[in-house]
Protein backbone atom coordinates (compact mmCIF):
# COMPACT_ATOMS: atom_id res chain seq x y z
CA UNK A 1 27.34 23.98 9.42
CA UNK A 2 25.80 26.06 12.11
CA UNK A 3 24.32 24.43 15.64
CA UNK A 4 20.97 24.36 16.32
CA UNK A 5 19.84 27.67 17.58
CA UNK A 6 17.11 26.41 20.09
CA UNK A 7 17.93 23.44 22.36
CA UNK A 8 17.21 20.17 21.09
CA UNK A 9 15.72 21.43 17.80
CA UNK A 10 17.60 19.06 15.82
CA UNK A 11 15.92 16.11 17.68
CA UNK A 12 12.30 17.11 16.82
CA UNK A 13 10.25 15.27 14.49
CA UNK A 14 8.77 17.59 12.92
CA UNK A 15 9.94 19.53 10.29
CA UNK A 16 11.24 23.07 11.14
CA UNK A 17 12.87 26.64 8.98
CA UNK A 18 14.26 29.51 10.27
CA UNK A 19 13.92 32.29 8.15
CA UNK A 20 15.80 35.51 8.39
CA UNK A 21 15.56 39.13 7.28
CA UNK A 22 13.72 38.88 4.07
CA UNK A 23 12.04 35.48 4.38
CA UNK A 24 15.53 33.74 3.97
CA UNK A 25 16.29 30.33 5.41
CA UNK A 26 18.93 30.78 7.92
CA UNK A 27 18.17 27.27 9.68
CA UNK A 28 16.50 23.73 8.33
CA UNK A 29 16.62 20.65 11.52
CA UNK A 30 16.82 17.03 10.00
CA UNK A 31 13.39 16.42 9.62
CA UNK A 32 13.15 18.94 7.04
CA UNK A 33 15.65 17.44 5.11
CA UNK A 34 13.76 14.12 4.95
CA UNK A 35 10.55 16.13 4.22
CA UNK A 36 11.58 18.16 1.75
CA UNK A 37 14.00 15.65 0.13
CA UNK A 38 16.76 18.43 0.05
CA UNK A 39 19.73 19.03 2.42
CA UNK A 40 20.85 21.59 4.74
CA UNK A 41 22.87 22.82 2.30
CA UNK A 42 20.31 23.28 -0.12
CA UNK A 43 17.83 24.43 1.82
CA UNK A 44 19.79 27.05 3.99
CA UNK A 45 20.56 30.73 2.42
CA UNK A 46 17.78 30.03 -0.08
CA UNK A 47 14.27 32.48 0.24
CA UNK A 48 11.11 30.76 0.59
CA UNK A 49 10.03 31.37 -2.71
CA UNK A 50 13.44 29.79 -4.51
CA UNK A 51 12.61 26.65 -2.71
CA UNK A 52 8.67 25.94 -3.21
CA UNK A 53 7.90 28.32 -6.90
CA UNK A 54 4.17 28.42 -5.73
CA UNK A 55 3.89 29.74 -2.39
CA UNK A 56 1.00 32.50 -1.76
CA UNK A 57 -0.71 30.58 0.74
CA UNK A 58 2.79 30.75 3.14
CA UNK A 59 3.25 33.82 2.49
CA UNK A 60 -0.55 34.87 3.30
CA UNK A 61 0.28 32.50 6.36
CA UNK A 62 3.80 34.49 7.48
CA UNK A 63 1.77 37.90 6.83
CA UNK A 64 -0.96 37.02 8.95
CA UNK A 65 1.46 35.88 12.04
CA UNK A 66 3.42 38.46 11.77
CA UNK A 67 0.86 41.52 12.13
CA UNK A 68 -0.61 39.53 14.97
CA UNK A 69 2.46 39.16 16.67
CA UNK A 70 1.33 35.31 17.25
CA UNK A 71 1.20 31.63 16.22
CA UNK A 72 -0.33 31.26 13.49
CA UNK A 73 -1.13 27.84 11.65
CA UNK A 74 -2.60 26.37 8.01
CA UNK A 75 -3.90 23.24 8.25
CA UNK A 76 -4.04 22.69 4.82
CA UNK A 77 -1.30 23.98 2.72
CA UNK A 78 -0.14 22.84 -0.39
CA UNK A 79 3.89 23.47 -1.30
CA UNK A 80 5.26 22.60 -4.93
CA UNK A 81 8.76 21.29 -4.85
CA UNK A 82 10.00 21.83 -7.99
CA UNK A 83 12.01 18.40 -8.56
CA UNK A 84 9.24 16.44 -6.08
CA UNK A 85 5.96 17.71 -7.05
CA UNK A 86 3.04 18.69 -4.09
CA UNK A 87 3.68 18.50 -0.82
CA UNK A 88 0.47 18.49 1.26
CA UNK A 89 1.45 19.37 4.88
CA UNK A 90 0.45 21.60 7.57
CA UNK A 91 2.03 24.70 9.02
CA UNK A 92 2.59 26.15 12.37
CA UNK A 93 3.81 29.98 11.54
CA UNK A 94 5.56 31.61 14.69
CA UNK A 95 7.42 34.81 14.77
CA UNK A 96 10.72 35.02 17.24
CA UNK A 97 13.30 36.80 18.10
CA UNK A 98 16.45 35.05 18.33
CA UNK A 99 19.88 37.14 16.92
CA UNK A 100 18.99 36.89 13.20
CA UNK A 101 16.01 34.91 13.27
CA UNK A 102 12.42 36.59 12.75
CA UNK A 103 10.53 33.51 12.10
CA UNK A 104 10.02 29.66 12.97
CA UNK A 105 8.52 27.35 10.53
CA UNK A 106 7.09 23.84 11.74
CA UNK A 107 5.78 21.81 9.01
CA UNK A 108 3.81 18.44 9.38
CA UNK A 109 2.85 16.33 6.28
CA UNK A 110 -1.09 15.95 6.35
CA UNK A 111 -0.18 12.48 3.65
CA UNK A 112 1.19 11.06 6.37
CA UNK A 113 -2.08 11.49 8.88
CA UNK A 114 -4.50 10.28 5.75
CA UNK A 115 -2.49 7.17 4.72
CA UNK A 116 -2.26 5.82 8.37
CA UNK A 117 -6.27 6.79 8.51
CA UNK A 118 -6.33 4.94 5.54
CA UNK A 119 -4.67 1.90 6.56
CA UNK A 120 -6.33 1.48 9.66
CA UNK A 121 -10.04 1.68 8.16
CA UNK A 122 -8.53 -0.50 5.45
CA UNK A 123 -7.71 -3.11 8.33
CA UNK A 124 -11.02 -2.55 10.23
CA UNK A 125 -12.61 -3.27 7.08
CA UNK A 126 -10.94 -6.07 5.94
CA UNK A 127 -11.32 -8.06 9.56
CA UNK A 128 -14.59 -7.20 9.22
CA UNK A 129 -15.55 -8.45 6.00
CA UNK A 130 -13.85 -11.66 6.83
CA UNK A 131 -16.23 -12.36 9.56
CA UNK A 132 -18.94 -11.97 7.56
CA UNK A 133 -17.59 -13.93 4.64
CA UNK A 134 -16.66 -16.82 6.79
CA UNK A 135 -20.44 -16.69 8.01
CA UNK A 136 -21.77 -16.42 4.75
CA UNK A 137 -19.49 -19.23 3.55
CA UNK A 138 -20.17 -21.56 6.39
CA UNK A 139 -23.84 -21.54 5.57
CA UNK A 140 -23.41 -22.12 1.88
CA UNK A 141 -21.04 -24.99 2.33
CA UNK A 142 -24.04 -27.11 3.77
CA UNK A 143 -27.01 -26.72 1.53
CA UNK A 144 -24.38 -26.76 -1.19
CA UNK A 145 -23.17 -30.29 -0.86
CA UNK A 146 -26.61 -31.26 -0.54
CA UNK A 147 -27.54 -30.05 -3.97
CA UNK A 148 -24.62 -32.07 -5.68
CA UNK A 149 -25.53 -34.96 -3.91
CA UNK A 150 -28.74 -34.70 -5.27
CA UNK A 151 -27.86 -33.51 -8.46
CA UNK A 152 -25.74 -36.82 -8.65
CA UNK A 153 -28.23 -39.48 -7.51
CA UNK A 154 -30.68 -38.01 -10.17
CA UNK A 155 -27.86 -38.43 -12.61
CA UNK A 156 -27.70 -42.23 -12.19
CA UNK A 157 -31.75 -42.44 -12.34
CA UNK A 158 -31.95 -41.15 -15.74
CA UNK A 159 -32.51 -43.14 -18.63
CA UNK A 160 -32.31 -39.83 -21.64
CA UNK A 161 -28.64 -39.38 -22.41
CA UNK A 162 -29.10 -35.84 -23.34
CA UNK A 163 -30.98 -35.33 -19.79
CA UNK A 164 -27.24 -35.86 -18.33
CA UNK A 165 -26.37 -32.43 -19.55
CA UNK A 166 -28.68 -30.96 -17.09
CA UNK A 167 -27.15 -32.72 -13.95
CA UNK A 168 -23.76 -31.86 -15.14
CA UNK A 169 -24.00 -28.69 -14.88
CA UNK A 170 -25.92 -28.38 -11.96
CA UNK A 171 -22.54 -30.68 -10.24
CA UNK A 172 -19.86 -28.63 -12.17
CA UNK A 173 -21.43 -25.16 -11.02
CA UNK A 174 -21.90 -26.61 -7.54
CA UNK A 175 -18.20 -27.59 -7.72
CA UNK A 176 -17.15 -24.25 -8.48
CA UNK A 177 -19.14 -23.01 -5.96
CA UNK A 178 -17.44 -25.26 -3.51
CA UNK A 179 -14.27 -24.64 -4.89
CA UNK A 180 -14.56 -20.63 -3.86
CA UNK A 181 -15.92 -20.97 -1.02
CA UNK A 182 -12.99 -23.14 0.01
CA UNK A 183 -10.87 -19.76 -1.03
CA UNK A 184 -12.69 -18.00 1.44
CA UNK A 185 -12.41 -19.76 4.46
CA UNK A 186 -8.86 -21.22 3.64
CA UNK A 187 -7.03 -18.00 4.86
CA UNK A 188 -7.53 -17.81 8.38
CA UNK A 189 -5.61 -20.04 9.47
CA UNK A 190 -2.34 -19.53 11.15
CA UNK A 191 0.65 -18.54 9.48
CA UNK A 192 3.64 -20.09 10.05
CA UNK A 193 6.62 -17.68 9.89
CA UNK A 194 10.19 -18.33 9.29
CA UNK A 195 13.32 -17.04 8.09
CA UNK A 196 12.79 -16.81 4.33
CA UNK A 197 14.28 -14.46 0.79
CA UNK A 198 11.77 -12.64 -1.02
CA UNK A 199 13.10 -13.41 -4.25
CA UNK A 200 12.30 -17.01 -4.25
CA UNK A 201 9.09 -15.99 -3.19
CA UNK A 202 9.28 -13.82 -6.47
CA UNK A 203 10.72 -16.30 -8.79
CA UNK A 204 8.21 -18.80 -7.56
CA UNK A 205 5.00 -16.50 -9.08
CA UNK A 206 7.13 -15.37 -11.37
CA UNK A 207 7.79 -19.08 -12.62
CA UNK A 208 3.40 -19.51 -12.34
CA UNK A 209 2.58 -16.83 -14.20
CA UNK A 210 4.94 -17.69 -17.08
CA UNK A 211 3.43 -21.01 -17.06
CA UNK A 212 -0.29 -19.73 -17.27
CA UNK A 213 1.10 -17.04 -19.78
CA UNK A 214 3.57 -18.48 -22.02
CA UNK A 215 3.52 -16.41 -24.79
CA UNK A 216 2.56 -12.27 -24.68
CA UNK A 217 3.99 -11.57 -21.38
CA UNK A 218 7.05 -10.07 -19.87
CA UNK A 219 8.26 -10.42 -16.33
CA UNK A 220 10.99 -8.42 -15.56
CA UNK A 221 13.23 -8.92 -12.51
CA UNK A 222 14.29 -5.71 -10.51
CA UNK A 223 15.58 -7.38 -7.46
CA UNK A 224 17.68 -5.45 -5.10
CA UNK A 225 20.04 -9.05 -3.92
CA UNK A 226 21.68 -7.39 -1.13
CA UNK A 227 18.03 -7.52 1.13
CA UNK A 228 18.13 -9.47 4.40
CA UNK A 229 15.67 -12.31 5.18
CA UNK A 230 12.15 -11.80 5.98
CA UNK A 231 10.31 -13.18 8.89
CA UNK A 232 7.21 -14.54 6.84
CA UNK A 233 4.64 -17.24 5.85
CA UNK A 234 6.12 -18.67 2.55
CA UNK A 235 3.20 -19.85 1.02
CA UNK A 236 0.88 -17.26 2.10
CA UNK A 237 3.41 -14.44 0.37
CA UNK A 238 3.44 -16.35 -2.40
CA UNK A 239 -0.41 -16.25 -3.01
CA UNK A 240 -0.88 -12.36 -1.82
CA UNK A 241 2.04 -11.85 -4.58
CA UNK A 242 0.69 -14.32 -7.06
CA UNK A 243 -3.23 -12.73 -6.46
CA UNK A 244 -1.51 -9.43 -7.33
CA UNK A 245 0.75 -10.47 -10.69
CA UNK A 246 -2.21 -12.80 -11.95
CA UNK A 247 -5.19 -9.77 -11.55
CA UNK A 248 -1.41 -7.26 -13.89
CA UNK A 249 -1.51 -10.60 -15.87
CA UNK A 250 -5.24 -10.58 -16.71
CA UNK A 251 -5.44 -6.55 -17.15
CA UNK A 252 -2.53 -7.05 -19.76
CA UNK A 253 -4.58 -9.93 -21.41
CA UNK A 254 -1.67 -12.04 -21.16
CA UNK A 255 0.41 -8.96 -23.28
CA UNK A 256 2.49 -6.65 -21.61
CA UNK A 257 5.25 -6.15 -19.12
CA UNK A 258 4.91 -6.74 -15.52
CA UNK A 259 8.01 -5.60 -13.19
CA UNK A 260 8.76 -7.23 -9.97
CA UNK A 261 10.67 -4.86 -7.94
CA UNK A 262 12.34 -4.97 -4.56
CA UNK A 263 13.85 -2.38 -1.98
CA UNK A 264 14.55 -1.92 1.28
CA UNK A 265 12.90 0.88 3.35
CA UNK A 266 13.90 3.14 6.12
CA UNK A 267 11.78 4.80 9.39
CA UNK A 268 8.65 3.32 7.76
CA UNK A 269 5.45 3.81 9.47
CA UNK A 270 2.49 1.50 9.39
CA UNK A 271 -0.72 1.76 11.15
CA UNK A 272 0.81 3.94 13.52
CA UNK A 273 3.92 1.85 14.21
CA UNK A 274 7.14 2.85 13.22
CA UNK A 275 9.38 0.89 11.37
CA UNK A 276 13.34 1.02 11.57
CA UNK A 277 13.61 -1.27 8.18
CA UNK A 278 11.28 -2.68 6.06
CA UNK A 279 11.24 -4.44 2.35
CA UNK A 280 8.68 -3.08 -0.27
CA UNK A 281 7.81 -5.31 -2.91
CA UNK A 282 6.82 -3.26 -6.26
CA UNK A 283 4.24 -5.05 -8.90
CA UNK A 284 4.23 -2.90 -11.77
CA UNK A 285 2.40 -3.08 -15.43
CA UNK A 286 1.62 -1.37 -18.41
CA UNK A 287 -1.89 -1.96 -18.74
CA UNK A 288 -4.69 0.24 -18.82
CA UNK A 289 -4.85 1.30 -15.69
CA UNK A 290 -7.46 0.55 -12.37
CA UNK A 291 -11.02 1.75 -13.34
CA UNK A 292 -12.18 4.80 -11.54
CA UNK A 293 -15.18 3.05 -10.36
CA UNK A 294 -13.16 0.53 -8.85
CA UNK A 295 -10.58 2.31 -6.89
CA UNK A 296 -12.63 3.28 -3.83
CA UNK A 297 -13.33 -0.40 -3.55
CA UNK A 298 -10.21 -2.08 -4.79
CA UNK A 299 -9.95 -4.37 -1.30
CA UNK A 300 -13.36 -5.07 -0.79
CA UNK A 301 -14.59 -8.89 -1.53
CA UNK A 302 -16.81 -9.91 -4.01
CA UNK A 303 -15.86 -7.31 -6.36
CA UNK A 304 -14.35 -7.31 -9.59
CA UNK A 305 -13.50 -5.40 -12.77
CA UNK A 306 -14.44 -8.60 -14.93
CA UNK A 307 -17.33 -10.22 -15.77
CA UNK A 308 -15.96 -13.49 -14.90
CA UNK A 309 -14.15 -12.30 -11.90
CA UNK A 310 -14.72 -13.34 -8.20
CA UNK A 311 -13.46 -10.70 -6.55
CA UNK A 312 -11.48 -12.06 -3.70
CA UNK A 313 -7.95 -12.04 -5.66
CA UNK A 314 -6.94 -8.50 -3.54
CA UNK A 315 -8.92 -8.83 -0.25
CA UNK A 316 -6.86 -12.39 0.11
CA UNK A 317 -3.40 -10.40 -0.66
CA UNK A 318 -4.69 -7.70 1.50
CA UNK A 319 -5.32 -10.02 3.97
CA UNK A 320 -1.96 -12.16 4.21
CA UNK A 321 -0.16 -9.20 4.33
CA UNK A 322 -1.91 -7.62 7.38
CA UNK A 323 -0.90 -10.65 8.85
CA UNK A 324 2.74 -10.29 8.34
CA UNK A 325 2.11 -6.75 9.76
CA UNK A 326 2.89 -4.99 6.53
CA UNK A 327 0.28 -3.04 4.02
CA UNK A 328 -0.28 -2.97 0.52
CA UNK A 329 -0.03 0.52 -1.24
CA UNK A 330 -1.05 1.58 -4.94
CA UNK A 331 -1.34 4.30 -7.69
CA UNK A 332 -2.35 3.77 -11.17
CA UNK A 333 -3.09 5.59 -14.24
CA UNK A 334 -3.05 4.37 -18.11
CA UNK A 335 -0.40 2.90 -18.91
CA UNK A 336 1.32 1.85 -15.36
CA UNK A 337 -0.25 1.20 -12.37
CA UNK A 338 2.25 -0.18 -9.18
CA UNK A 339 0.83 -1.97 -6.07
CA UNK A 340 3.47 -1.70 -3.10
CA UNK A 341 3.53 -4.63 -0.98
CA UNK A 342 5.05 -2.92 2.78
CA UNK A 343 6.78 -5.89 4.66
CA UNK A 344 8.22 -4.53 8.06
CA UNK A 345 11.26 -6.25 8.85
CA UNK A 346 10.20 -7.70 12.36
CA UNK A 347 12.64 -10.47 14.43
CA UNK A 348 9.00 -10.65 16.53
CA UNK A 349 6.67 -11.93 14.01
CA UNK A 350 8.29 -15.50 14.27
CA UNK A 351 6.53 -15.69 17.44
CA UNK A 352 3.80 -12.90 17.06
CA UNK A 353 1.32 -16.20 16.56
CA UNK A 354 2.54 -18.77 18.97
């Protein structure tokens, strides 16, 4: 396997080809391997347009440097890998000369840039909305008891049985009312992380949703048992999980196939913080999919896909699992749609709140 030609080349982060006399690779560092899911081996001796089919726009790119005799870079350029599908990256074009080398390569995956961006407004939004939920909730929790109050001492004065009907459901909507705003203000307190395995986390929802489902619905177990222990809030897992299986469960109308999945992940970055290890926990179903006027605003309280939906099922989640420094990823289209749960594996959170 031949050395780096340029000192320390191998140690850079981003991805980087050498091409030779007629656009071949003569040179691919590590990170190219990880970006382009292929090895040295693969990608060396191979011509630019063996390894990504669809590639007019690097080309156009290693033209234009070339007759300039200078760096030239494409922010935007999209590369098909024929067993990954798109790559969205951007490329730095330089030509050299170095022996047998005429041109350097440096690629940089724009996904990357936009799913940290993403994440981060994500978690500005969510802390955000929290505030003013809490607010809002506060305020309603007041007037609120004093309407069932009421509602009860008029129940007692009445002499018409069928005026009781009226009261009733003035106290059973005010209880439900009390009852969610209770949901809103219950999360913020602290968590209380310890040493704990995902799967009974899993098998715990698992066992809930069974026992709200009992007949229809498939839970299938895709554990990966060799996974270390998490540093996590038990309980709080358990409801971002159970928020996440119940909304599959519901989609499904209690008929389908939901997969709990787990993995462990390598060098993964979240809100800018890299990750040597972390577990991802995988909640997939065959329903119909996330409505497209939904997805922009999947995390955002108060808003639901159902008519009798509150809304707050996937802001909570969202929520719990900021806390345990992680993120909660998705795609979805008819017939499967998978939301990620991100859980970096951090000795530090057992103290991050003391």
């Amino acid at each position: 396997m031949p050395s780096a030609p340029f000192p320390g080349l191998d140690l850079l982060a981003t991805a980087v080809l050498l091409l030779k006399e007629g656009l071949q690779v003569g040179y691919a560092n590590p990170a190219a391997e990880n970006l382009f899911a292929l090895s040295r081996k693969q990608l060396e001796e191979r011509r630019i347009g063996e390894l990504f089919p669809e590639c007019g726009q690097l080309l156009a790119a290693i033209a234009q440097a070339r007759k300039a005799h200078s760096t030239y870079i494409e922010h935007e350029l999209a590369l098909m890998l024929p067993s990954h599908g798109w790559l969205h990256v951007s490329c730095s074009v330089t030509p050299v000369e170095l022996e047998d080398y005429q041109v350097l390569l440096e690629f940089q995956p724009i996904d990357q840039h936009l799913k940290i961006d993403r994440e981060e407004r994500m978690l500005n939004q969510t802390l955000a909305n929290r505030v003013l939920i809490r607010n809002l909730a506060h305020e309603i929790k007041n007037p609120l008891g004093g309407i069932r109050g009421a509602a009860q001492l008029l129940d007692r004065e009445l002499e018409l049985p069928a005026l009781h009907e009226y009261t009733q459901v003035i106290i059973k909507e005010a209880d439900r009312l009390q009852a969610l705003m209770d949901r809103l203000l219950a999360p913020n307190r602290v968590p209380r992380f310890a040493p704990l395995n995902i799967h009974e986390v899993l098998e715990r929802v698992r066992s809930l949703i069974l026992a709200e489902y009992p007949s229809g619905l498939r839970v299938v177990r895709d554990y990966d048992v060799s996974l270390p222990e998490l540093t996590g809030d038990r309980e709080q897992l358990i409801q971002a999980v159970l928020n996440i299986v119940r909304n599959a469960a519901q989609a499904l109308k209690g008929k389908g196939t939901i997969t709990l999945r787990t993995r462990v992940a390598r060098q993964v970055t979240v809100a800018r913080r890299r990750h040597r290890l972390a577990l991802t926990v995988q909640i997939i179903d065959d329903g119909p999919g996330i409505p497209e006027a939904l997805r922009d605003k999947l995390f955002l309280p108060l808003v639901s896909g159902r008519e009798d939906g509150h809304g707050l099922g996937l802001a909570l989640a969202h929520h719990c699992v900021a806390q345990h420094h992680g993120t909660i990823e998705w795609e979805s289209a008819p017939g499967r749609t998978c939301f990620t749960l991100v859980l970096p594996l951090l000795r530090e959170l057992r103290n991050a709140w003391q």
